[in-house]
Protein backbone atom coordinates (compact mmCIF):
# COMPACT_ATOMS: atom_id res chain seq x y z
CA UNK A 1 -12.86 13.78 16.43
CA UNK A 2 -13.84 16.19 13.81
CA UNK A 3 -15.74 13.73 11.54
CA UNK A 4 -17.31 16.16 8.38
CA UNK A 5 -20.57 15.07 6.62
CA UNK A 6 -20.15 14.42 2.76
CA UNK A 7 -22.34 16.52 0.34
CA UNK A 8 -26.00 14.85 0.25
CA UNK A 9 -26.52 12.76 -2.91
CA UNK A 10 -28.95 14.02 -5.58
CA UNK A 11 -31.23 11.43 -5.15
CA UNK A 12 -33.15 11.83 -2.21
CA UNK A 13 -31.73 9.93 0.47
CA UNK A 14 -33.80 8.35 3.68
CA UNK A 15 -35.02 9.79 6.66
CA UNK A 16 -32.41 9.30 9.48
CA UNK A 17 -32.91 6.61 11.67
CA UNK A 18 -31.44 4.91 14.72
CA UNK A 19 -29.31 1.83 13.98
CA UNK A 20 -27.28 -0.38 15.38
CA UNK A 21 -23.61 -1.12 13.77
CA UNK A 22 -23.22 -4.70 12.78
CA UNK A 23 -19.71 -5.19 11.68
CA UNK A 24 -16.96 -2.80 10.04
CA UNK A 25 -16.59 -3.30 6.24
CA UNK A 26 -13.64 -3.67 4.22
CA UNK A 27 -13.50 -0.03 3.76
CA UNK A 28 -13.36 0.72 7.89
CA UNK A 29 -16.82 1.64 7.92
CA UNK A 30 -19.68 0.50 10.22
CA UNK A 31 -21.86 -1.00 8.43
CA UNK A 32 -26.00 -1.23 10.04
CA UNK A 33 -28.86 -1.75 8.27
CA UNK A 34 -32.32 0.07 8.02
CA UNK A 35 -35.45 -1.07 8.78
CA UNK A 36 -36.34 -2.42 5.32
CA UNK A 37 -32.39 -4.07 5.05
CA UNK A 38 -31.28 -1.15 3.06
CA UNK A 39 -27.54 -1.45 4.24
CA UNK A 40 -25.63 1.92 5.56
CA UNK A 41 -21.99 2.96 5.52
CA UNK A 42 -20.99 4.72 8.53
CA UNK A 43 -17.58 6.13 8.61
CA UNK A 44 -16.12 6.45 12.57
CA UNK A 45 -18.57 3.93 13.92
CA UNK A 46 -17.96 0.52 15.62
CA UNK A 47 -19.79 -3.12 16.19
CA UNK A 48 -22.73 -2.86 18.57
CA UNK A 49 -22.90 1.20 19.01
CA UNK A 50 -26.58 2.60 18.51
CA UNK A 51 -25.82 5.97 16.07
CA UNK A 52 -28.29 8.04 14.94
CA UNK A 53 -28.05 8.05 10.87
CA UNK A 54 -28.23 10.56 8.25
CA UNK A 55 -28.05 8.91 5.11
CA UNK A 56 -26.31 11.22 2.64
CA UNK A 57 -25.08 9.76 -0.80
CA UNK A 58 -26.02 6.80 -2.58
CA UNK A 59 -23.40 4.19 -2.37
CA UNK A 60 -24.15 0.61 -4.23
CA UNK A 61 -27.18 -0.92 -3.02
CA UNK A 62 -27.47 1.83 -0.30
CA UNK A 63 -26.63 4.95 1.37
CA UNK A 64 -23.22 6.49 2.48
CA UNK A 65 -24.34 7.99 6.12
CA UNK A 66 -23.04 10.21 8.65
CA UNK A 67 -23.48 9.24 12.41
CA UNK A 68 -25.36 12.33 13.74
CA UNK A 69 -24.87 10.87 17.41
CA UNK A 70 -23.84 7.86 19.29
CA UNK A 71 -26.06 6.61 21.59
CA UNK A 72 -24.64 3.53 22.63
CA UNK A 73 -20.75 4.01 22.58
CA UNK A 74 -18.73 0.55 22.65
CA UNK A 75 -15.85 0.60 25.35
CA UNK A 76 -13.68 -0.58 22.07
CA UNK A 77 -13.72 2.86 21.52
CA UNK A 78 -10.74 5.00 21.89
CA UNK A 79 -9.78 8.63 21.66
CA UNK A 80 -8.05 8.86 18.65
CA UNK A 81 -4.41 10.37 19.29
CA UNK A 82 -4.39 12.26 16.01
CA UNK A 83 -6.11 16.06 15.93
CA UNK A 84 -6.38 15.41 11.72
CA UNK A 85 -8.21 12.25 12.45
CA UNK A 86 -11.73 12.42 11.27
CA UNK A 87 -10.83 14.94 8.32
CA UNK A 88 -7.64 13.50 7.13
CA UNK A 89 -8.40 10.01 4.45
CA UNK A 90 -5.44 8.66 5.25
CA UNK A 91 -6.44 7.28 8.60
CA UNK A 92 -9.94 5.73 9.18
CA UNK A 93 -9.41 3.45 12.66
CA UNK A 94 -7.56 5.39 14.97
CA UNK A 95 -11.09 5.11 17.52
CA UNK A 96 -11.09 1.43 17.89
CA UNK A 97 -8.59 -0.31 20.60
CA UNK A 98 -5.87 -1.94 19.07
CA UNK A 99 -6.80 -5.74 19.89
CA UNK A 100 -10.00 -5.17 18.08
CA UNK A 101 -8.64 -3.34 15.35
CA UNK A 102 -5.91 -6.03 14.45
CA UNK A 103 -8.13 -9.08 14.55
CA UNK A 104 -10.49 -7.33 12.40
CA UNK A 105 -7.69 -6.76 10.35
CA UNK A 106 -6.48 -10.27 10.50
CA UNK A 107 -10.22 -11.02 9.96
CA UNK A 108 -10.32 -9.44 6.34
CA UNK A 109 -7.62 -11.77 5.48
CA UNK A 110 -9.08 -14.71 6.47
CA UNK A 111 -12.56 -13.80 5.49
CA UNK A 112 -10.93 -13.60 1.75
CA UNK A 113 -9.59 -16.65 1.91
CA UNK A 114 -12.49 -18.52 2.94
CA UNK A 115 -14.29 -16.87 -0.07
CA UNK A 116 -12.05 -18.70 -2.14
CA UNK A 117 -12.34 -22.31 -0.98
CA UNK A 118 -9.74 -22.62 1.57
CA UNK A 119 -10.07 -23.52 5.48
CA UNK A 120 -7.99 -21.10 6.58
CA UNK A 121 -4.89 -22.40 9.18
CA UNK A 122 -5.91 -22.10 13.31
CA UNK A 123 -6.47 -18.83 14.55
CA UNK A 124 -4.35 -16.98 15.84
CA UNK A 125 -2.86 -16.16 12.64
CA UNK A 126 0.70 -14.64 12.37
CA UNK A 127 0.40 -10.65 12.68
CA UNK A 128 2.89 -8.17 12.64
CA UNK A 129 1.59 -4.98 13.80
CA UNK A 130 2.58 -1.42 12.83
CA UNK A 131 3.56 1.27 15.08
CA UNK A 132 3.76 4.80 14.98
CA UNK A 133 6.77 6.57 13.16
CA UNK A 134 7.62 3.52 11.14
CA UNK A 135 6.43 5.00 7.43
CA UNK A 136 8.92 6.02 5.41
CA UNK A 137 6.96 7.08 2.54
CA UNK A 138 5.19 10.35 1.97
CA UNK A 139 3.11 10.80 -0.65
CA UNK A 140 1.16 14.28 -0.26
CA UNK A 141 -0.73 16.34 -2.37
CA UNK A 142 -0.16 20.13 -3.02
CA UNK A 143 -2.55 22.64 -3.63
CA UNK A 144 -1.87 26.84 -3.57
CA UNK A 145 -4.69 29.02 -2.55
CA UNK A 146 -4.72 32.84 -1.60
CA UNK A 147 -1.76 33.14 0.05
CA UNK A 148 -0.33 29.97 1.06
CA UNK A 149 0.40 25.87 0.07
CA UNK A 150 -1.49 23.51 1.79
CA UNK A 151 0.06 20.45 2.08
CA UNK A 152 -1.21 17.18 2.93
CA UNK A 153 -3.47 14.32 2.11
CA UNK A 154 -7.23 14.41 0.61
CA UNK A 155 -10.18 14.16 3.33
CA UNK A 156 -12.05 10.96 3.05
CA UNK A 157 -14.49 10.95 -0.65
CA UNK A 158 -13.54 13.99 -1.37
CA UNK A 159 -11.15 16.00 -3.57
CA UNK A 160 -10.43 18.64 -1.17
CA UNK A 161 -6.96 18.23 0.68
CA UNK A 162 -6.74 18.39 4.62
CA UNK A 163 -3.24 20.54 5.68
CA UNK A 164 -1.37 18.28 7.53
CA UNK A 165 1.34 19.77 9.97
CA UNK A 166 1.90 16.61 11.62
CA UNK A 167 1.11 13.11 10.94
CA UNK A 168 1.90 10.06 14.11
CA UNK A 169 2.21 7.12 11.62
CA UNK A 170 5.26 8.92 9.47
CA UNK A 171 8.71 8.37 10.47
CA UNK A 172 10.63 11.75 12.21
CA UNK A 173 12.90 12.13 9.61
CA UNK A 174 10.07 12.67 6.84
CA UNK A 175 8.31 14.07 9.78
CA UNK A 176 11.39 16.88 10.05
CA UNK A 177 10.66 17.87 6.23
CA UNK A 178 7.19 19.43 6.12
CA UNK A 179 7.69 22.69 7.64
CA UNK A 180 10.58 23.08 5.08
CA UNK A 181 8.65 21.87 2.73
CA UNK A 182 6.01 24.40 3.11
CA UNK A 183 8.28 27.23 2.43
CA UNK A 184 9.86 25.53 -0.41
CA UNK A 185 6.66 25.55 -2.78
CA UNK A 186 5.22 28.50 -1.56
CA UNK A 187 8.33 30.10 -3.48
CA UNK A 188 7.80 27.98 -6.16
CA UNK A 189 6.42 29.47 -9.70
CA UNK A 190 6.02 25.83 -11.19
CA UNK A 191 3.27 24.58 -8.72
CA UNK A 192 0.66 27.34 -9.80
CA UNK A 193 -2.50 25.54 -8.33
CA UNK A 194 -1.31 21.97 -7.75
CA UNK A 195 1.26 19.17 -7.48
CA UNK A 196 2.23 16.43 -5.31
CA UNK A 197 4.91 15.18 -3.65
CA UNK A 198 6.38 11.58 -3.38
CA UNK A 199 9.91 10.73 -1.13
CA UNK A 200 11.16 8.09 -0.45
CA UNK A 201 13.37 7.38 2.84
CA UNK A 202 16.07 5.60 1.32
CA UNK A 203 18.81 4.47 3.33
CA UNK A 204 20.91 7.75 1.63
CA UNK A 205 17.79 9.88 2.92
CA UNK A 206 15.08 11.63 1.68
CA UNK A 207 14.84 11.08 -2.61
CA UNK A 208 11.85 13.74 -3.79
CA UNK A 209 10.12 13.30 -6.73
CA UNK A 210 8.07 16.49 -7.24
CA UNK A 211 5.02 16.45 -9.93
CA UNK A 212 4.19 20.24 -10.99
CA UNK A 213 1.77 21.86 -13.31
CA UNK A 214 4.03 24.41 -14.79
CA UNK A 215 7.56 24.21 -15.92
CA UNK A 216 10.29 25.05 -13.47
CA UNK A 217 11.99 28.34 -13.95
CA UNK A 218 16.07 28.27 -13.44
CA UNK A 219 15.66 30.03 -9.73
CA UNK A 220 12.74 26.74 -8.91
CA UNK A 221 15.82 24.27 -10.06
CA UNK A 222 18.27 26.41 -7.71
CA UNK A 223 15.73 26.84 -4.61
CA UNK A 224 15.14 22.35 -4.99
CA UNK A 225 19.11 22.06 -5.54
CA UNK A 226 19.70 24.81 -2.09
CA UNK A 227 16.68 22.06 -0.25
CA UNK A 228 18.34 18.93 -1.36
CA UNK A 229 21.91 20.04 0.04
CA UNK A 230 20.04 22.03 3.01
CA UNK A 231 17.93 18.64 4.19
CA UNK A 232 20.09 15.64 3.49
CA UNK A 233 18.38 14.86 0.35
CA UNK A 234 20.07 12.76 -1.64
CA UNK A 235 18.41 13.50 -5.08
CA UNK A 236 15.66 15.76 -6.14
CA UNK A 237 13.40 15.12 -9.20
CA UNK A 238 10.39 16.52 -11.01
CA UNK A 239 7.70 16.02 -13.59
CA UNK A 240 5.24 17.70 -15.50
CA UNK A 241 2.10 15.80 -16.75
CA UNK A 242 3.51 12.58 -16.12
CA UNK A 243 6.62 12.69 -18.20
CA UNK A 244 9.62 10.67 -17.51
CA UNK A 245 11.03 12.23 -13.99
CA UNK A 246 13.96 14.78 -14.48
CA UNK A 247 16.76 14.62 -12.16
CA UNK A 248 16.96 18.58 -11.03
CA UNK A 249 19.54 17.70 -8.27
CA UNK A 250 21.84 14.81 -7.18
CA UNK A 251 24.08 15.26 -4.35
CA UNK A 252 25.35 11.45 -3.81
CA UNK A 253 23.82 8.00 -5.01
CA UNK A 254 20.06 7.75 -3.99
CA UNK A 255 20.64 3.90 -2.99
CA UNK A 256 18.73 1.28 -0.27
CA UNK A 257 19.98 -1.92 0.90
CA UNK A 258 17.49 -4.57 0.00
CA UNK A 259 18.72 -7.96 1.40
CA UNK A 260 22.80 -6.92 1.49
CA UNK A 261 22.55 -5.82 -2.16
CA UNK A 262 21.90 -2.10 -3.09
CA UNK A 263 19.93 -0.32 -4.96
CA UNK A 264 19.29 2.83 -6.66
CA UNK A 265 15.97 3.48 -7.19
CA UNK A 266 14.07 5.22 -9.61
CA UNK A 267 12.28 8.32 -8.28
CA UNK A 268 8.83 7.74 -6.92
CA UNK A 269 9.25 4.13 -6.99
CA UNK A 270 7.29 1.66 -4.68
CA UNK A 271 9.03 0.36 -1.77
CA UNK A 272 7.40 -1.72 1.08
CA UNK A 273 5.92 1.53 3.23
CA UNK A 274 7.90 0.37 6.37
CA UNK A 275 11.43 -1.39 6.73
CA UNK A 276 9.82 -3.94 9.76
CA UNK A 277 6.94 -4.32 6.96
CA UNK A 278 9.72 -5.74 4.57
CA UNK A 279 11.55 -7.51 7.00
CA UNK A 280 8.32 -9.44 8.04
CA UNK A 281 7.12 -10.28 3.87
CA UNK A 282 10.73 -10.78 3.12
CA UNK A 283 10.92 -14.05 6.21
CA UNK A 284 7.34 -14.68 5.14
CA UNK A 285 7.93 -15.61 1.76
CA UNK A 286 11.63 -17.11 2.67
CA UNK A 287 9.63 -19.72 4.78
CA UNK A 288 6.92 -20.65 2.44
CA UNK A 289 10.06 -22.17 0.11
CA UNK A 290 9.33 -25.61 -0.97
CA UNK A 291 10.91 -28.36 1.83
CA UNK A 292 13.37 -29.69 -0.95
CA UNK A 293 15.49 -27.09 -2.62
CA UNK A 294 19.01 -27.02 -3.36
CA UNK A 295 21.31 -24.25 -5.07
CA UNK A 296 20.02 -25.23 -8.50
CA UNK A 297 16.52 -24.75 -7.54
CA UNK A 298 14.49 -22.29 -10.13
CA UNK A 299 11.94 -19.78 -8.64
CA UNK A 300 9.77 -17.13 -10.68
CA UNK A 301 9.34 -14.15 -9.27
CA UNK A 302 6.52 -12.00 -10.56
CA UNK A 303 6.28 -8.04 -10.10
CA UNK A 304 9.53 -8.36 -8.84
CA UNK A 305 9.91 -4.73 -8.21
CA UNK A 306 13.73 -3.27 -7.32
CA UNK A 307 14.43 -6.59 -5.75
CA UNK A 308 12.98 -6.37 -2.44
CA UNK A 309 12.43 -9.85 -2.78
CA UNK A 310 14.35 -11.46 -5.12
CA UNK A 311 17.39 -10.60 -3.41
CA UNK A 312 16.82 -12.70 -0.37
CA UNK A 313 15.46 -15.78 -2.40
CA UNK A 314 18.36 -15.98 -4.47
CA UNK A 315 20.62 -16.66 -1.40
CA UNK A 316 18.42 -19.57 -1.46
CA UNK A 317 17.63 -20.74 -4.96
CA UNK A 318 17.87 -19.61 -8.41
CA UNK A 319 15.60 -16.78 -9.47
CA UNK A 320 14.27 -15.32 -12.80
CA UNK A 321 12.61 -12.01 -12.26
CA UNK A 322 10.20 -10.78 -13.94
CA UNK A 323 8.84 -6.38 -14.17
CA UNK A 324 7.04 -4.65 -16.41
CA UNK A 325 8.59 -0.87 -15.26
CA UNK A 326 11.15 0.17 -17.71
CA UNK A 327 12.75 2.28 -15.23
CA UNK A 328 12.09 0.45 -12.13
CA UNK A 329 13.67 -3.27 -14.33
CA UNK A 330 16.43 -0.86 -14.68
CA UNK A 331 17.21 -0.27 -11.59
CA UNK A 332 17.01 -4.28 -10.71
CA UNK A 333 19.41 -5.45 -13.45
CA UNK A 334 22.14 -2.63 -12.40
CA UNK A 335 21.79 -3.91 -8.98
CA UNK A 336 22.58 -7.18 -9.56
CA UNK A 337 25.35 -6.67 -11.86
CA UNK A 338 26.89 -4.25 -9.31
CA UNK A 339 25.91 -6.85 -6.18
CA UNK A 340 27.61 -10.11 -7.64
CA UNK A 341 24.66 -12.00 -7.79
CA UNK A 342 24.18 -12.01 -11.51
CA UNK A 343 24.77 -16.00 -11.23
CA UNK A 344 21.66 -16.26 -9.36
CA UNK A 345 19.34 -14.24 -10.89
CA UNK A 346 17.98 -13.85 -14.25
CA UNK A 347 15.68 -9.96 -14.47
CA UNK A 348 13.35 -9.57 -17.42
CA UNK A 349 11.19 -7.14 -18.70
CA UNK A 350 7.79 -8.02 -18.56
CA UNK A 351 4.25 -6.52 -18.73
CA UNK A 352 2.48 -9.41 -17.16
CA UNK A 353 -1.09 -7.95 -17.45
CA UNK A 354 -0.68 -7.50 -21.22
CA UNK A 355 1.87 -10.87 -21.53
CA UNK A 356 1.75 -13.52 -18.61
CA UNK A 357 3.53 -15.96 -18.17
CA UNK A 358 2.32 -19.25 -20.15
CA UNK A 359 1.67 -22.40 -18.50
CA UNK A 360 4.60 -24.01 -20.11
CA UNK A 361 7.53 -21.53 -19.30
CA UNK A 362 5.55 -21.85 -15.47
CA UNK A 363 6.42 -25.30 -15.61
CA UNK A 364 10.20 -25.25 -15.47
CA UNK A 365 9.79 -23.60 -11.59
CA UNK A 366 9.83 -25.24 -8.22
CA UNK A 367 7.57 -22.47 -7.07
CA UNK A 368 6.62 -19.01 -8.24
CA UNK A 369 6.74 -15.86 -5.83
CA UNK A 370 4.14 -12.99 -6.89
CA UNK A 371 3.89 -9.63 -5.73
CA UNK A 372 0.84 -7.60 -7.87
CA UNK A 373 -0.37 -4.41 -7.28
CA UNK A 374 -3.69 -3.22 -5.47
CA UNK A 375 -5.83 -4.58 -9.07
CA UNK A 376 -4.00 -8.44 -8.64
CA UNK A 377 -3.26 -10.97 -11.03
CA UNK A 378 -6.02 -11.41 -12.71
CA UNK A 379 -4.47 -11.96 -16.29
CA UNK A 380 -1.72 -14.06 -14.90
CA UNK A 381 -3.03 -16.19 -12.11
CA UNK A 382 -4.59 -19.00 -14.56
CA UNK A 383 -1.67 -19.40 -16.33
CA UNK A 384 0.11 -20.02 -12.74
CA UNK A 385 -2.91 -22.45 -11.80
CA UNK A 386 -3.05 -24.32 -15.46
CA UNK A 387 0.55 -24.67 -14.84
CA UNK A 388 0.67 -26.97 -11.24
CA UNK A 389 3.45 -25.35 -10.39
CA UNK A 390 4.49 -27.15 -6.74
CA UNK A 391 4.45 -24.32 -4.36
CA UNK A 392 2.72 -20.50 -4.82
CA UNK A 393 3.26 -17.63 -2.40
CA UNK A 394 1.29 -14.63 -2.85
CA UNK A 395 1.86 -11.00 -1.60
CA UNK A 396 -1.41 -9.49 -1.56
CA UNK A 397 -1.91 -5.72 -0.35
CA UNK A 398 -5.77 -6.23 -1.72
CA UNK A 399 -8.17 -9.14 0.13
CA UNK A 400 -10.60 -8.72 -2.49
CA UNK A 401 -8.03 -9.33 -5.03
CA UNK A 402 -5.97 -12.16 -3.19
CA UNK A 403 -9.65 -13.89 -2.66
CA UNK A 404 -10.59 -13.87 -6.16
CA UNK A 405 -6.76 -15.15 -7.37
CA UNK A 406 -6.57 -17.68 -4.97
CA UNK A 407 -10.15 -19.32 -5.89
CA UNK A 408 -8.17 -20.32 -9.38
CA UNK A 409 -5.75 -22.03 -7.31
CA UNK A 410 -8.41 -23.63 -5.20
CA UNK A 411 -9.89 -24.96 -8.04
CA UNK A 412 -6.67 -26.25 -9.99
CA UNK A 413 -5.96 -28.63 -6.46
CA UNK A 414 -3.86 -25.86 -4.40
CA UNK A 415 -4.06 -26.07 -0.73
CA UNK A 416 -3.29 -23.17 1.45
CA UNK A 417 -0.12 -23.86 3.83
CA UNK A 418 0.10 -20.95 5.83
CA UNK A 419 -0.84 -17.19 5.98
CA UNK A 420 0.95 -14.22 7.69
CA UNK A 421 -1.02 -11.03 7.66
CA UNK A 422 1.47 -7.53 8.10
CA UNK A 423 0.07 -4.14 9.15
CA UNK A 424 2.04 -1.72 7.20
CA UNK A 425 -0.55 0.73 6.67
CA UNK A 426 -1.33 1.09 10.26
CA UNK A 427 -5.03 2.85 11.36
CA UNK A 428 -5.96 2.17 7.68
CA UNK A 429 -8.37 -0.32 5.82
CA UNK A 430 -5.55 -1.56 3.95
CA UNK A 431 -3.58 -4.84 4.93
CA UNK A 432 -0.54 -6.77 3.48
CA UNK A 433 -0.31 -10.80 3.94
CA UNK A 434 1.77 -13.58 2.46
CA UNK A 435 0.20 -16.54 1.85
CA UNK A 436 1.41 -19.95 1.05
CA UNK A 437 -0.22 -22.55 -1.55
CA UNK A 438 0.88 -26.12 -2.04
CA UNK A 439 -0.14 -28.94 -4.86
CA UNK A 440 0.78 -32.24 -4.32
């Protein structure tokens, strides 16, 4: 494991000293403590190793460090099967056996929870695990230097990007696209110093949405045309300084299947990162339905997306869905105009950090269904407590976020039914869980 030091803060950082790893924090770091309870952030460590620290940068109340040696090595530790690991910052747990790394996963959940009020149900807690080859999104930064592209992700706290050639927890057919890849931007003259790219595996293939710094020049649109028709791609797409994506290249409909209804996405749009990921939130949610429901039932789905869930609750109840995205709300409403379902669901445009949902509109659903992004629900998740609404079930991909939502539910009478945590980001600190709230 190739772990690299960070630069050494400014302010003068302590001598190093030899410390024994507590726990791993939120962020997948060990986390010790000096001898005068200064706490340290070890990247790469584990619970009850002896390292020897070099603290570095200041981070909060104390010191990013870099474990200089391990004296004490746990036997949870594990050779990590990737040769980027340790450089690369999109995996941070690859050393740590899998038991221990999923009920410390499960643990973060849990942990968040109890912050907010709730006794959390018996362990174990439902956990779907993730498995190599099952993520079928790439999302990869681009820089040129002398000579060649480097493409890949950005090392951990650090803007410099780590050239990845091969990466376990991708699926092959994104997997298949990098060496091509390469070659197509080094012949590019619109990525002059940097980009990124985004695709999507769809179940048409591959859609590309490419971010540039330049403009493309007619041969660029011909070389991403000659790579969509050469790979499978189903679209191709670009943007400059985050204006509205340009279609360079569409071969056939870029469309998924999300519940027996398709869909044609927007480019760069987010989708669940794995399809077993989906499968698991999608039953998840289905289950934490109120007992009594019947065809007429009404259900408010927040941050409703493309429809990855709104599909499969309206074969259940009725469903008004809610999305702030102009392009992504889009995407939903053609979808269910073109599926059949536009008796069951009701899509609306909605910025639901600037405009939530009121209290009294929340009071005309059975339950309400939310799905925020990494920052929550902050603005919205009062309104949902002030409202009583019978039966909440949140989608949290944050369990600092999902801990401070849920403590408004706590304290408007909510108790917590049942939890299901989902690895879809596997061998990273991030983890996905549904959990169910009831008010009687």
């Amino acid at each position: 494991m190739a772990a690299h030091a960070p630069k050494p803060s400014r302010r003068k950082p302590p001598e190093p000293a030899q410390v024994r790893i507590d726990r791993v924090g939120s962020e997948g770091d060990g986390i010790a403590k000096l001898p005068d309870g200064t706490p340290l952030y070890l990247p790469f460590t584990l619970p009850g190793e002896t390292v020897t620290a070099r603290p570095l940068q200041s981070r909060g109340d104390g010191w990013h460090a870099f474990a200089e040696t391990i004296a004490d090595a746990t036997d949870a530790r594990v050779e990590p099967p990737c040769r980027h690991f340790g450089r690369c910052g999109g995996c941070v747990l690859q050393h740590w056996r899998d038991s221990d790394y999923r009920a410390w996963k499960a643990g973060l959940v849990s942990y968040a929870l109890r912050q907010a009020g709730f006794a959390t149900p018996p362990d174990p807690m439902p956990f779907v695990p993730g498995l190599p080859g099952e993520r079928r999104r790439i999302d990869f930064a681009v820089r040129r230097t002398t000579g060649r592209i480097i493409l890949g992700l950005h090392e951990q706290r650090s803007a410099e990007v780590i050239d990845i050639t091969d990466c376990l927890v991708l699926h092959p057919a994104l997997m298949a696209l990098l060496g091509p890849l390469r070659a197509l931007l080094q012949g590019l003259n619109a990525v002059r110093r940097e980009g990124s790219i985004v695709i999507n595996l769809l179940d048409s293939g591959p859609d590309m949405l490419l971010r540039t710094d330049a403009a493309l020049t007619l041969e660029d649109r011909i070389a991403l045309t000659d790579f969509a028709r050469d790979h499978g791609l189903p679209r191709v797409s670009q943007t400059l300084g985050g204006d509205t994506p340009e279609t360079i290249g569409l071969l056939r409909p870029p469309t998924t299947t999300l519940s027996g209804v398709s869909v044609r996405p927007p480019p760069g749009v987010f989708l669940q990162a794995t399809a077993e990921g989906e499968r698991a939130i999608v039953e998840a949610v289905l289950n934490g339905m109120p007992g009594k429901i019947t065809s007429k039932t009404r259900v408010a789905e927040l941050y409703a997306g493309c429809g990855t869930l709104t599909f499969a609750l309206a074969g259940k109840v009725r469903v008004a869905a809610f999305e702030g995205d102009t392009a992504t709300i889009g995407a939903l409403k053609q979808a269910i105009n073109q599926g059949g379902v536009a008796g069951r669901i009701e899509a609306f445009q909605r910025d639901l950090a600037r405009q939530p949902l009121s209290a009294k509109e929340l009071k005309a659903f059975a339950a309400v269904v939310l799905d925020p992004p990494h920052g929550g629900a902050a603005a919205q998740i009062g309104q949902i407590a002030a409202a009583g609404v019978p039966t909440v079930v949140y989608v949290s991909c944050n369990p600092a976020t999902l801990s401070r939502d849920a403590r408004m539910l706590n304290g408007a009478g909510y108790t917590l039914a049942a939890v299901t945590v989902i690895d879809q980001f596997l061998w990273s600190a991030r983890v996905e869980s549904v959990s169910v709230f009831r008010r009687t």
